[in-house]
N, C-alpha and C. Protein backbone atom coordinates (compact mmCIF):
# COMPACT_ATOMS: atom_id res chain seq x y z
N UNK A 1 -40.25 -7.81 84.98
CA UNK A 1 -40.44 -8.89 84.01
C UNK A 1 -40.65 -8.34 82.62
N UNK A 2 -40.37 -9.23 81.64
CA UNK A 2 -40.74 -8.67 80.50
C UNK A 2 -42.56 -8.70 79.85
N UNK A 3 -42.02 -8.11 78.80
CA UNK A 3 -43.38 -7.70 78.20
C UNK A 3 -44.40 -9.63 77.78
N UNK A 4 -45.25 -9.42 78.19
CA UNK A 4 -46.23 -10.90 78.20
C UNK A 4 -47.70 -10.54 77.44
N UNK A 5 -48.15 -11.48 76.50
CA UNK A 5 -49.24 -10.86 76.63
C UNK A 5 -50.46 -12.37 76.85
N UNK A 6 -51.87 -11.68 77.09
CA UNK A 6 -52.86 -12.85 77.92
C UNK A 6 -53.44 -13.98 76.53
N UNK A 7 -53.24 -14.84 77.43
CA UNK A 7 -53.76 -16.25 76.79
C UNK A 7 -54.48 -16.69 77.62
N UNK A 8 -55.26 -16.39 78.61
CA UNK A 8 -56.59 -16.77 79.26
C UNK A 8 -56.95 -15.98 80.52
N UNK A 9 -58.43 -15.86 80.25
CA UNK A 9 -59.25 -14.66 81.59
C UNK A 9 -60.56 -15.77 81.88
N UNK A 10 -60.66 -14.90 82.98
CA UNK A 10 -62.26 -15.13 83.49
C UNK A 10 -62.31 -15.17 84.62
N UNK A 11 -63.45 -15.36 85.20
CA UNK A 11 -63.87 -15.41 86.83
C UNK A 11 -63.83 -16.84 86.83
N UNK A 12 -63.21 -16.27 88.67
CA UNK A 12 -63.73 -17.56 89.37
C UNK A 12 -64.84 -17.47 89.97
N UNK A 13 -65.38 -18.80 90.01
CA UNK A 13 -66.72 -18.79 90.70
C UNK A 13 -67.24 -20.04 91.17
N UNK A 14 -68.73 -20.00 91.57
CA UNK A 14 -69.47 -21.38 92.08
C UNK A 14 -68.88 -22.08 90.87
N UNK A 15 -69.19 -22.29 89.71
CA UNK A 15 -68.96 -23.13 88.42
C UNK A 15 -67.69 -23.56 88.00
N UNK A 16 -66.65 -22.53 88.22
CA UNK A 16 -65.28 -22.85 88.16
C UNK A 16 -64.42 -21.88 88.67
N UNK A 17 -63.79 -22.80 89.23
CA UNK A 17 -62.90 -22.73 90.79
C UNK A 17 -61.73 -22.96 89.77
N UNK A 18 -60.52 -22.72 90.68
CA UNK A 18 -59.57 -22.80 90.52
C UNK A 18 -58.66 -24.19 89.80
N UNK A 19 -59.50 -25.30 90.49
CA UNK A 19 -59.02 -26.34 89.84
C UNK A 19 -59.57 -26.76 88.11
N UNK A 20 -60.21 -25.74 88.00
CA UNK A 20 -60.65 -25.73 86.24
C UNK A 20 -60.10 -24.97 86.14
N UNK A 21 -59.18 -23.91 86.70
CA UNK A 21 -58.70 -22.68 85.74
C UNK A 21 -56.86 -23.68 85.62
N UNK A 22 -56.35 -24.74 86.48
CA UNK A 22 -55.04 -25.45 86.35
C UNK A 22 -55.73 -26.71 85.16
N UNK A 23 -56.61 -26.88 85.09
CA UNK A 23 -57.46 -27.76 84.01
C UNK A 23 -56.98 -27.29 82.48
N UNK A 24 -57.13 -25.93 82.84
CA UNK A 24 -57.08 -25.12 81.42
C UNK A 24 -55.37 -25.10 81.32
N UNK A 25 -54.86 -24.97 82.06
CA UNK A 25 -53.22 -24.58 81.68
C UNK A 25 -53.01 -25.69 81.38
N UNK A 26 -53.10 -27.20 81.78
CA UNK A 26 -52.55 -28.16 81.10
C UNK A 26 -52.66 -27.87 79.77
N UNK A 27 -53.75 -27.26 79.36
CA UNK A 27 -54.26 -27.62 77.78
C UNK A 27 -53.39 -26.08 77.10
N UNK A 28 -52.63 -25.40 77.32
CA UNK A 28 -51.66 -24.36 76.91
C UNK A 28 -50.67 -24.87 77.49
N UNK A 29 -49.83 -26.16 76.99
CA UNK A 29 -48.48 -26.58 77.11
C UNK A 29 -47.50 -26.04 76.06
N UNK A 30 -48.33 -25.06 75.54
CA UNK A 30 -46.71 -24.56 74.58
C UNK A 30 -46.56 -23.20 75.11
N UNK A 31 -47.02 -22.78 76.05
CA UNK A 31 -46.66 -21.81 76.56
C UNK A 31 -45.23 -22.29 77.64
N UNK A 32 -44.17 -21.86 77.22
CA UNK A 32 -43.06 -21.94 77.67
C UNK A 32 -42.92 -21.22 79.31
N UNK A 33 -43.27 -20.52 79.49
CA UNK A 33 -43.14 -19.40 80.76
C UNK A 33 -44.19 -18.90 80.81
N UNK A 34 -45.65 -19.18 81.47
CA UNK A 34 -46.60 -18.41 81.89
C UNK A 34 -46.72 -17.89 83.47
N UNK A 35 -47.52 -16.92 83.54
CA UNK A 35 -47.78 -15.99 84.88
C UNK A 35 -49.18 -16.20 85.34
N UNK A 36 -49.75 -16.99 86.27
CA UNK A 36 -51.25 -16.61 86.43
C UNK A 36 -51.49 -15.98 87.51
N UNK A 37 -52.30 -15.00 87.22
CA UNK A 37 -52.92 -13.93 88.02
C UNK A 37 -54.29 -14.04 88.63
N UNK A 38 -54.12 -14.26 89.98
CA UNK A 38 -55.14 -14.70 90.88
C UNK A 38 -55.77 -13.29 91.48
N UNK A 39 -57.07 -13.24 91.72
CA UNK A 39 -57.67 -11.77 92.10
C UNK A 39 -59.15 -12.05 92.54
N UNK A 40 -58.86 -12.53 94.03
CA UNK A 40 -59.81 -12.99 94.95
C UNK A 40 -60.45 -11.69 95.66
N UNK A 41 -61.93 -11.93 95.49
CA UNK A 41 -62.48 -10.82 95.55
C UNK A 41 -63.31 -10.17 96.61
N UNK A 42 -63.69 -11.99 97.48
CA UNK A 42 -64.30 -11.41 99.29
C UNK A 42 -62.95 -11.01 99.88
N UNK A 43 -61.78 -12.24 99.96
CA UNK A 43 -60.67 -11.55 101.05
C UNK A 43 -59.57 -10.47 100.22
N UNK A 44 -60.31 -10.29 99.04
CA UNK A 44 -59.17 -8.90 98.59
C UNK A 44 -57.97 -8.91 98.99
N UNK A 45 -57.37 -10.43 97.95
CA UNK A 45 -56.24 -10.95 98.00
C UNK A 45 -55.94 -11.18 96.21
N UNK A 46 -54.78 -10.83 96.12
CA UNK A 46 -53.71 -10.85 94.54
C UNK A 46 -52.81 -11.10 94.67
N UNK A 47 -52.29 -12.40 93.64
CA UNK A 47 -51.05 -12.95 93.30
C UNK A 47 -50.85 -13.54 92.04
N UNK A 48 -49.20 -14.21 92.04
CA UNK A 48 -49.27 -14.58 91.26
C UNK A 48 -48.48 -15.49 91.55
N UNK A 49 -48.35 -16.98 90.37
CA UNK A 49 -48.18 -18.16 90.19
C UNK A 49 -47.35 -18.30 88.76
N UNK A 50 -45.78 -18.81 89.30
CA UNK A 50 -45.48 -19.21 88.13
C UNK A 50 -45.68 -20.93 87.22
N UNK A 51 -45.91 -20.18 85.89
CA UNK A 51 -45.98 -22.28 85.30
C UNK A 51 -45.12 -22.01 84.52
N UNK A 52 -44.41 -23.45 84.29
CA UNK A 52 -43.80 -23.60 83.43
C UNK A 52 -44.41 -24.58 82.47
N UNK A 53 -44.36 -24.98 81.60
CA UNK A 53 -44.56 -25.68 80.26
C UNK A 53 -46.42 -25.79 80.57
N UNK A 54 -47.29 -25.55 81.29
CA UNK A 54 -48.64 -25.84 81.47
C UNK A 54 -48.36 -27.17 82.60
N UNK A 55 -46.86 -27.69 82.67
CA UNK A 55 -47.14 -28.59 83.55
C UNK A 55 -46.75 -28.54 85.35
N UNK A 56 -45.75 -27.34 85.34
CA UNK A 56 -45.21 -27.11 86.65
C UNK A 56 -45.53 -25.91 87.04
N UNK A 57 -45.92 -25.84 88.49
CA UNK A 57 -45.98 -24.83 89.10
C UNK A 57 -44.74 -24.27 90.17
N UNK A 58 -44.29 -23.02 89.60
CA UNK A 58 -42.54 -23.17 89.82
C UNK A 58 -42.24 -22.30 91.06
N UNK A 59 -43.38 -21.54 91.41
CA UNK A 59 -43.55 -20.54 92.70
C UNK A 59 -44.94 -19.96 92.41
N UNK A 60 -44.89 -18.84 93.80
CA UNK A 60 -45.86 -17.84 93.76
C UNK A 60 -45.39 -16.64 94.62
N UNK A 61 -46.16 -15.78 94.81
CA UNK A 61 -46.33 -14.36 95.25
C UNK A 61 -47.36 -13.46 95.59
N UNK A 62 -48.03 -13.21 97.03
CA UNK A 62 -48.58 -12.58 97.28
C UNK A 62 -48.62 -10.99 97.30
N UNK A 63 -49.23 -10.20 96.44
CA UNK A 63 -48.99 -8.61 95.93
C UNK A 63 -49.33 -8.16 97.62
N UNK A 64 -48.16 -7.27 97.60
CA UNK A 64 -48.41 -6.25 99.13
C UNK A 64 -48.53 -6.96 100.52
N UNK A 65 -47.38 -8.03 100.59
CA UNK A 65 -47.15 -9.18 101.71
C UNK A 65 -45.59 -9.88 101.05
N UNK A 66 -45.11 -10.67 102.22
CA UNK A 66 -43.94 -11.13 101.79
C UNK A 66 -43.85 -12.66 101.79
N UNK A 67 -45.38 -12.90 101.70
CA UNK A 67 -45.25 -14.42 101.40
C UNK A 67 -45.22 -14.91 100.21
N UNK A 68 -44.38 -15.96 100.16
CA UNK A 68 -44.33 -16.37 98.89
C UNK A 68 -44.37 -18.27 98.74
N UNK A 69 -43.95 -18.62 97.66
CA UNK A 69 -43.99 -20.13 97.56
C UNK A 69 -45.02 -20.81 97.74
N UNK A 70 -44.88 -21.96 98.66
CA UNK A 70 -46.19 -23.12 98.45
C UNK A 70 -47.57 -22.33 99.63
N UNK A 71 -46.72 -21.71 100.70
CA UNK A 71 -47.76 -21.29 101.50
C UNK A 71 -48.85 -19.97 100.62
N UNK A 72 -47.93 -19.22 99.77
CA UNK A 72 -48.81 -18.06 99.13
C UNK A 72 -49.86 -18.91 97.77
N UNK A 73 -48.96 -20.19 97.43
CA UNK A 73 -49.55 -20.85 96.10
C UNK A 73 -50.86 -21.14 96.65
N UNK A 74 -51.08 -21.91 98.40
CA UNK A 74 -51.85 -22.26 98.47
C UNK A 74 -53.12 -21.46 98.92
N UNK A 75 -53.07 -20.19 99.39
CA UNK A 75 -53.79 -19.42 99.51
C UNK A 75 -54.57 -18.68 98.06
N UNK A 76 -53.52 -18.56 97.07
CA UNK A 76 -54.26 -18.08 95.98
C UNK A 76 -54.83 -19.28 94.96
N UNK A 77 -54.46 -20.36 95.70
CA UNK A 77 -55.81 -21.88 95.51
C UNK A 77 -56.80 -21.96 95.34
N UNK A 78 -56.57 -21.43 96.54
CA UNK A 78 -58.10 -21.45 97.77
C UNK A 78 -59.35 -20.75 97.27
N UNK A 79 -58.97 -19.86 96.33
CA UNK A 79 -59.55 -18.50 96.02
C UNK A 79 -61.38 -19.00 95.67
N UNK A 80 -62.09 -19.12 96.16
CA UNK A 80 -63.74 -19.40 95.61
C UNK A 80 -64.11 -18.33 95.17
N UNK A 81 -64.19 -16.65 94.79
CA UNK A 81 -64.29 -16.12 94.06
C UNK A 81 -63.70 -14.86 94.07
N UNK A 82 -63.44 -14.72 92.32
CA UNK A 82 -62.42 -13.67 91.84
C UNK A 82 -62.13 -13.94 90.33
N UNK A 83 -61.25 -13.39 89.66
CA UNK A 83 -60.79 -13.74 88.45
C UNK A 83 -59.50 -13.84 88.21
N UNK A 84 -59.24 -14.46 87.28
CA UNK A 84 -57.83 -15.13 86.81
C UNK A 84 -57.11 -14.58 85.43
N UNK A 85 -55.89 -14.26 85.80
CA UNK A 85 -54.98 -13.91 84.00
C UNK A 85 -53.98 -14.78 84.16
N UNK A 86 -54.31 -15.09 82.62
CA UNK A 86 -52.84 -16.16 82.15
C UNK A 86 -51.81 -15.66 81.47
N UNK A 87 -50.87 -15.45 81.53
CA UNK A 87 -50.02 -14.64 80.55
C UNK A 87 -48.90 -15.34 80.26
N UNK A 88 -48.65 -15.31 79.37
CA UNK A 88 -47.00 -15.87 78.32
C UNK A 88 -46.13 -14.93 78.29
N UNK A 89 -45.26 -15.56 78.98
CA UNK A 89 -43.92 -14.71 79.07
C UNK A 89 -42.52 -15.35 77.60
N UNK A 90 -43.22 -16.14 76.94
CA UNK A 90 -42.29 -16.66 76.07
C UNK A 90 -41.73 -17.72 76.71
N UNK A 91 -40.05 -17.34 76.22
CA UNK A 91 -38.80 -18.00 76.77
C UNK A 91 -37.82 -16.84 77.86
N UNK A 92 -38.63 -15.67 77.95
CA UNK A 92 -38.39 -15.19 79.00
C UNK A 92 -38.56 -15.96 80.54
N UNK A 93 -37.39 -15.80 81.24
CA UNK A 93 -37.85 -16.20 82.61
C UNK A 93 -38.47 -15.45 83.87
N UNK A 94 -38.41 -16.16 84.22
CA UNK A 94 -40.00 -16.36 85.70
C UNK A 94 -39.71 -15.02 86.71
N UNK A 95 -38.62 -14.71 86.68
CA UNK A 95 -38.08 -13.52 87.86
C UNK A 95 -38.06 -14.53 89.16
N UNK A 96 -38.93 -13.99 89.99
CA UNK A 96 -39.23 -14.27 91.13
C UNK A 96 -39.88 -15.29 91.60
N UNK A 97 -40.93 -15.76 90.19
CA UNK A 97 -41.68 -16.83 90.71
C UNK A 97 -41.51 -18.25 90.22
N UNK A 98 -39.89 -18.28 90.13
CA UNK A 98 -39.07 -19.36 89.55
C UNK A 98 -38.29 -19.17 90.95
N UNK A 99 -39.22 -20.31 91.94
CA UNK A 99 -38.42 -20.93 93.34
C UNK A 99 -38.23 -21.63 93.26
N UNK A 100 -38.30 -22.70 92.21
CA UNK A 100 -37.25 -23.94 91.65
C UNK A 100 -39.13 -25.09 93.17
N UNK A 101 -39.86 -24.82 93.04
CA UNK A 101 -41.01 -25.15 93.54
C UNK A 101 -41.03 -27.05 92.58
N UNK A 102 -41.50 -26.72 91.50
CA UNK A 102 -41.54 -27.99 90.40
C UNK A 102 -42.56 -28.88 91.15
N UNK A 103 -43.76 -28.16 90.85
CA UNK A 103 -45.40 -28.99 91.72
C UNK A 103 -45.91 -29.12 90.60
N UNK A 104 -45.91 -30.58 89.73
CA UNK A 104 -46.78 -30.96 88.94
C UNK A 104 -48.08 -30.17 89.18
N UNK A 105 -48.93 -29.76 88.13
CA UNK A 105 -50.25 -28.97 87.98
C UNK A 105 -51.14 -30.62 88.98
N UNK A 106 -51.27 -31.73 87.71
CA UNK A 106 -51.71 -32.65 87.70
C UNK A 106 -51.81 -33.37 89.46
N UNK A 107 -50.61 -32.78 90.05
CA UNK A 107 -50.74 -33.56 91.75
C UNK A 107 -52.13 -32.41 92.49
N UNK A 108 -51.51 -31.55 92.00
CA UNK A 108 -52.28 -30.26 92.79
C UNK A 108 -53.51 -30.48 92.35
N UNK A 109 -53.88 -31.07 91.42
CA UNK A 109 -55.42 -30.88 91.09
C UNK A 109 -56.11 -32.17 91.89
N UNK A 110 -55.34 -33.11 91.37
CA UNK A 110 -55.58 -34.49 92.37
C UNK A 110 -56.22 -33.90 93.73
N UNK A 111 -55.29 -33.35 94.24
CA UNK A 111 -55.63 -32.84 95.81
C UNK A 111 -56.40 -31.83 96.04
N UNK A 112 -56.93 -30.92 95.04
CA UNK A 112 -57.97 -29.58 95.56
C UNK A 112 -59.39 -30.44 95.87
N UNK A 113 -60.30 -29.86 96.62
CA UNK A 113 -60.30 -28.90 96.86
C UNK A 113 -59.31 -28.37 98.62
N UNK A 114 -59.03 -29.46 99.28
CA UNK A 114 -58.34 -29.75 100.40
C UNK A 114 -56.80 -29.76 99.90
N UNK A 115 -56.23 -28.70 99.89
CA UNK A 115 -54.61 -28.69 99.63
C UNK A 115 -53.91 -28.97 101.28
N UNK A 116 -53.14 -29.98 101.15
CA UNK A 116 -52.58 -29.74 102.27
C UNK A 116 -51.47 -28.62 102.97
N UNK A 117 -51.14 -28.80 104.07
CA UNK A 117 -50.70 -27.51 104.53
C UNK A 117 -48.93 -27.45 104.00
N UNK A 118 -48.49 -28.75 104.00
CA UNK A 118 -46.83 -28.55 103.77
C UNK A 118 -46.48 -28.80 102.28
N UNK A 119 -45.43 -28.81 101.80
CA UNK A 119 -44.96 -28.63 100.49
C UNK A 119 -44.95 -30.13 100.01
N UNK A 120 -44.11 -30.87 100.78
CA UNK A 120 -43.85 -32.16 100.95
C UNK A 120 -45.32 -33.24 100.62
N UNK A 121 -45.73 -32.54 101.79
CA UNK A 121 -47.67 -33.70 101.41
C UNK A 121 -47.87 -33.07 100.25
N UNK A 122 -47.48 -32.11 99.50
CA UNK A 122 -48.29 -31.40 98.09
C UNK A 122 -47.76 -32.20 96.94
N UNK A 123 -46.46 -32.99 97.17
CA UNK A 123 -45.36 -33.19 95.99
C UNK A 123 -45.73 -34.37 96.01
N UNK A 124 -46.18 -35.72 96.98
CA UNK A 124 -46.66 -36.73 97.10
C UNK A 124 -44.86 -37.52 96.68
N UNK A 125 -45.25 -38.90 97.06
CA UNK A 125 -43.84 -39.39 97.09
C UNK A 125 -43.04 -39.28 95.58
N UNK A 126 -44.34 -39.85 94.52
CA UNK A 126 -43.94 -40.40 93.55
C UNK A 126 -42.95 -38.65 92.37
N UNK A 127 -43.57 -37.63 92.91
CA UNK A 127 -43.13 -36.55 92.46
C UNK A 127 -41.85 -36.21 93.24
N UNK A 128 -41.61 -36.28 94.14
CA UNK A 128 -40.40 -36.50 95.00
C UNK A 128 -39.63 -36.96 93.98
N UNK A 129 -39.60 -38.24 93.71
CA UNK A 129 -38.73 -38.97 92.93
C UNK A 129 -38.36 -38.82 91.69
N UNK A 130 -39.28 -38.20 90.81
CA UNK A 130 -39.47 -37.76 89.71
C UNK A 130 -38.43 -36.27 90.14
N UNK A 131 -38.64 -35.73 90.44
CA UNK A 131 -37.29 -34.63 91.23
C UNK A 131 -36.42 -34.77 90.74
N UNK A 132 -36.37 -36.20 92.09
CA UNK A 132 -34.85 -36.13 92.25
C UNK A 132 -33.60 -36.59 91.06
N UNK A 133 -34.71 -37.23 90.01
CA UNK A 133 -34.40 -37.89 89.14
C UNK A 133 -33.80 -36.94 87.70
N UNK A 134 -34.92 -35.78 88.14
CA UNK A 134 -34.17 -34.88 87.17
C UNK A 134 -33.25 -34.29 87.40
N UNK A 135 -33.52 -33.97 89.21
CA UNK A 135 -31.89 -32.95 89.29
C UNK A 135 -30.45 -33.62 89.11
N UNK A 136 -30.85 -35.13 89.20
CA UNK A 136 -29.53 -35.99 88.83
C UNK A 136 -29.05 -36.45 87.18
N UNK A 137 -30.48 -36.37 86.58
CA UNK A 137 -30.26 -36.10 85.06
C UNK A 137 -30.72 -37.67 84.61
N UNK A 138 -31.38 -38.44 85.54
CA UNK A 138 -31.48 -39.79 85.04
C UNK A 138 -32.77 -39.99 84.31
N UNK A 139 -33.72 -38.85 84.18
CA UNK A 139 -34.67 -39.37 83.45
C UNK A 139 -34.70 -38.32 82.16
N UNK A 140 -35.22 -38.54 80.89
CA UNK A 140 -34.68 -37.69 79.63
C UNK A 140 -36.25 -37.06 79.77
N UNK A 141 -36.19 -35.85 79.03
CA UNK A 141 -37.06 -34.93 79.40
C UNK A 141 -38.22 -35.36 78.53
N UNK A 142 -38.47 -36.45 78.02
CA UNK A 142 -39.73 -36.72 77.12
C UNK A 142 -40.15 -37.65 78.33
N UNK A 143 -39.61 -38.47 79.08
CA UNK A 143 -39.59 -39.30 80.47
C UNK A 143 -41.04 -38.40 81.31
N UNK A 144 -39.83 -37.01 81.74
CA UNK A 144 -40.62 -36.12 82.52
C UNK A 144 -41.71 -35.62 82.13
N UNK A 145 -41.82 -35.68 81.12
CA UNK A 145 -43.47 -34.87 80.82
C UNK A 145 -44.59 -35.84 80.23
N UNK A 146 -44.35 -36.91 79.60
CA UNK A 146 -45.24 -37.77 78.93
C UNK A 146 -46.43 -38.18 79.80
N UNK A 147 -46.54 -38.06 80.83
CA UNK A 147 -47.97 -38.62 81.66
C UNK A 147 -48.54 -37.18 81.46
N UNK A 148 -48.39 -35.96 81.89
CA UNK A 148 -48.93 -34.49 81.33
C UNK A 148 -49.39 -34.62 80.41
N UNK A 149 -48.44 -34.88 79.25
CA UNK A 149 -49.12 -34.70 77.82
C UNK A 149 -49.97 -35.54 77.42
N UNK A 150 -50.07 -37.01 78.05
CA UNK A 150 -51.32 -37.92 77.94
C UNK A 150 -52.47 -37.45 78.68
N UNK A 151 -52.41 -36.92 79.54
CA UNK A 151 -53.29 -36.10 80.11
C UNK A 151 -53.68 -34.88 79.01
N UNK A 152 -53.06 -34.07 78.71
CA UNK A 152 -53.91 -33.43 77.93
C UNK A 152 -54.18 -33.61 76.82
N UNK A 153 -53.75 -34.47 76.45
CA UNK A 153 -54.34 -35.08 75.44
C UNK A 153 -55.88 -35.78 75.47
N UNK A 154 -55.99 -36.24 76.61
CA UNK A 154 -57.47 -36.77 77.33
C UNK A 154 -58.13 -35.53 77.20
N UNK A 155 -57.98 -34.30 77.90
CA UNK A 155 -58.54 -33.19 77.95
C UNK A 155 -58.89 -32.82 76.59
N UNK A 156 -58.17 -32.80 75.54
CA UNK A 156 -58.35 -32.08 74.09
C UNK A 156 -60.01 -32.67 73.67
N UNK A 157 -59.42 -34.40 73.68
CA UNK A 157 -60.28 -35.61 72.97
C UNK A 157 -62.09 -35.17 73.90
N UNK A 158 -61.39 -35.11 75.52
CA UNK A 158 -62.90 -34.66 75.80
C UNK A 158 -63.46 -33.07 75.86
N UNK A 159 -62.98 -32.02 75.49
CA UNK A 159 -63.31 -31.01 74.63
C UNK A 159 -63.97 -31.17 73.46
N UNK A 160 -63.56 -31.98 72.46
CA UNK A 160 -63.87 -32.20 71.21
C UNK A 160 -65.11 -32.90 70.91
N UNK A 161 -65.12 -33.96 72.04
CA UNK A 161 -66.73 -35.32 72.04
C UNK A 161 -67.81 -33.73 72.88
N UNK A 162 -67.18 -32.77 73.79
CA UNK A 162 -68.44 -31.92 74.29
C UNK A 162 -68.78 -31.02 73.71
N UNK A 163 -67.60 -30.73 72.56
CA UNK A 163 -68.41 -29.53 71.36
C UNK A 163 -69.25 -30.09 70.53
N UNK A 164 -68.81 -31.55 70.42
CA UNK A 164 -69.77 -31.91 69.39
C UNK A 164 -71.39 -32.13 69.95
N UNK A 165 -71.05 -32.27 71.42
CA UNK A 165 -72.40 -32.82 72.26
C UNK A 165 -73.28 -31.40 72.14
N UNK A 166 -72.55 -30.31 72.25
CA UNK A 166 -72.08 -29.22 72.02
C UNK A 166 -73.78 -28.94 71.10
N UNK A 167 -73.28 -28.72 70.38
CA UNK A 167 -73.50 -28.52 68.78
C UNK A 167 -74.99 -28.98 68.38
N UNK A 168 -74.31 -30.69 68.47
CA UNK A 168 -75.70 -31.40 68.35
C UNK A 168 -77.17 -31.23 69.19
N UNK A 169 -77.12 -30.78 70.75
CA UNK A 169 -78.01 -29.91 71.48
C UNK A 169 -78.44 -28.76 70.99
N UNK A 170 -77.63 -27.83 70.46
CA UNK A 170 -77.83 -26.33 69.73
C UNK A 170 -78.37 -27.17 68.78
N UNK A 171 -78.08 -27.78 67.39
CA UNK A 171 -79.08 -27.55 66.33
C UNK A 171 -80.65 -28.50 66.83
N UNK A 172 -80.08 -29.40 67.77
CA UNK A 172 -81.60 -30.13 68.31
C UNK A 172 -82.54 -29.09 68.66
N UNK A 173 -82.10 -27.64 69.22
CA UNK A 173 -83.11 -27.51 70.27
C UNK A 173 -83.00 -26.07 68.65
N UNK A 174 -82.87 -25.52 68.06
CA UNK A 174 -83.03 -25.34 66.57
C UNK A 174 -84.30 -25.80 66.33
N UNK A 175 -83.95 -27.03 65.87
CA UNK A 175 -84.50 -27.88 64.75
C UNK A 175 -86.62 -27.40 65.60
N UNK A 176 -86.23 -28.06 66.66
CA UNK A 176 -87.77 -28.12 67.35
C UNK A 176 -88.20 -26.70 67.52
N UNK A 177 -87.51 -25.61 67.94
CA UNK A 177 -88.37 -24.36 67.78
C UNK A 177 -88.78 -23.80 66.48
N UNK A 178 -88.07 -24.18 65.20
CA UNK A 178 -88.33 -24.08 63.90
C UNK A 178 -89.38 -24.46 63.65
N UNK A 179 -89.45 -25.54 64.05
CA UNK A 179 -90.50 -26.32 63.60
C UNK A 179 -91.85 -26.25 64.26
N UNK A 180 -91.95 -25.92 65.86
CA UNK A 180 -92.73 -25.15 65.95
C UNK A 180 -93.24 -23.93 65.85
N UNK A 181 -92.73 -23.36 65.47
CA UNK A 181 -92.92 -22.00 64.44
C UNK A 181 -93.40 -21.97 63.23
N UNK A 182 -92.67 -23.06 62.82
CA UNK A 182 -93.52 -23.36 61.24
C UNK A 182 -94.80 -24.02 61.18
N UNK A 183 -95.29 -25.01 62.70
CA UNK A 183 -96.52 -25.12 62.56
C UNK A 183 -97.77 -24.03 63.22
N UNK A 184 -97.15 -23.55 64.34
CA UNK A 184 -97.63 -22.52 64.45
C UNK A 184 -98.30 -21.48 63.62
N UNK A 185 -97.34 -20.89 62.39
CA UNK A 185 -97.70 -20.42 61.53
C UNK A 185 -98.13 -21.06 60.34
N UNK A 186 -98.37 -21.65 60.37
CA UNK A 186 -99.35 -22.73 59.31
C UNK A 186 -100.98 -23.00 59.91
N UNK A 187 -100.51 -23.25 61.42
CA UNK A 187 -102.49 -23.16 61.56
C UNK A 187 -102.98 -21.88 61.72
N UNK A 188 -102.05 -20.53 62.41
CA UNK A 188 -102.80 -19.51 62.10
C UNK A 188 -102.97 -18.62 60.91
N UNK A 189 -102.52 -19.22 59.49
CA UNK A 189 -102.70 -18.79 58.29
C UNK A 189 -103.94 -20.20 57.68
C-alpha cells in the first residue's frame, strides 16, 4: 500500500470500545481511503479494516491468518481491549481491504455490542437496497450518503454543546478553588 499517514490513536478500553472508535470515523468523512488498525491485547489479535469516506466499511484482514472480510471485521469488533490507528491513504486505494463489503459504519454501530454472525443480518434489509441501488446507478451519490452526513453532523453539534459543558465545569471548578484560596489566605493574614 502506499505511504498513509495517522489521523487517529488510542486505546481501547472499559470507556471506549470500539463502537466509539467507528463514532469517531464518521466524524473524519473527508478522509477518502482510510485503514484502521485494530491491536487487541488479551487475545493478541491484529488487523485491519478498510473505510471508505468515514462512512463504509469496505473489508478487513486478520495479520498472520487468512481470514478476512465480515468474519475477520467482526472479530476485530469485538476487541474490549487494545489500541486503534486510523490512517489516510488519500485517493489511494484500499489493496486488499477493498472486498467491495459496503457495511454502512452507522448499521454496525446500531448493532454492537452483539454483531451478528452473517454478513447479510449485518447489512439489515434497508442497506441491502441501498446496494443494490447503487450498483444499478439509481440513486445519485448525494442520495447515498446524506443520512451519514446528518449524522455527523449531530455528532459535530454534540461535541461542540460538550466542550462548552466542557469548559464551563473547568472554569466553575476554577472559579471556587480561587476563591477559596483567596479566602483562605485572607483569614490567615
Amino acid at each position: 500500500m502506499a505511504k498513509a499517514r495517522s489521523v487517529q490513536s488510542g486505546k481501547i478500553w472499559q470507556n471506549r470500545r470500539t463502537r466509539e472508535v467507528l463514532w469517531t470515523l464518521l466524524k473524519l468523512q473527508k478522509v477518502e481511503n482510510g485503514v484502521l488498525v485494530i491491536t487487541g491485547t488479551k487475545k493478541k489479535l491484529e488487523g485491519e479494516i478498510g473505510v471508505f469516506h468515514g462512512i463504509f466499511l469496505t473489508g478487513a484482514t486478520i495479520n498472520g491468518s487468512n481470514e478476512k472480510g465480515y468474519p475477520a471485521m467482526k472479530r476485530l469488533l469485538e476487541v474490549e481491549e487494545g489500541t486503534f490507528n486510523y490512517y489516510d491513504y488519500g485517493a489511494n486505494s484500499l489493496g486488499d481491504l477493498d472486498q467491495g463489503l459496503k457495511l454502512r459504519i452507522t448499521q454496525i454501530i446500531n448493532l454492537m455490542p452483539n454483531l451478528p454472525v452473517s454478513i447479510e443480518a449485518a447489512m439489515g434489509k434497508n442497506t441491502l437496497n441501498r446496494i443494490r441501488a447503487m450498483d444499478s446507478g439509481e440513486v445519485s451519490s448525494y442520495e447515498e450518503i446524506k443520512v451519514d452526513q446528518a449524522v455527523a453532523e449531530q455528532l459535530r453539534a454534540l461535541d461542540e454543546k460538550t466542550m462548552n459543558m466542557r469548559a464551563l465545569i473547568f472554569w466553575g471548578i476554577f472559579l471556587v478553588v480561587s476563591s477559596v484560596a483567596a479566602v483562605l489566605f485572607y483569614v490567615k493574614h
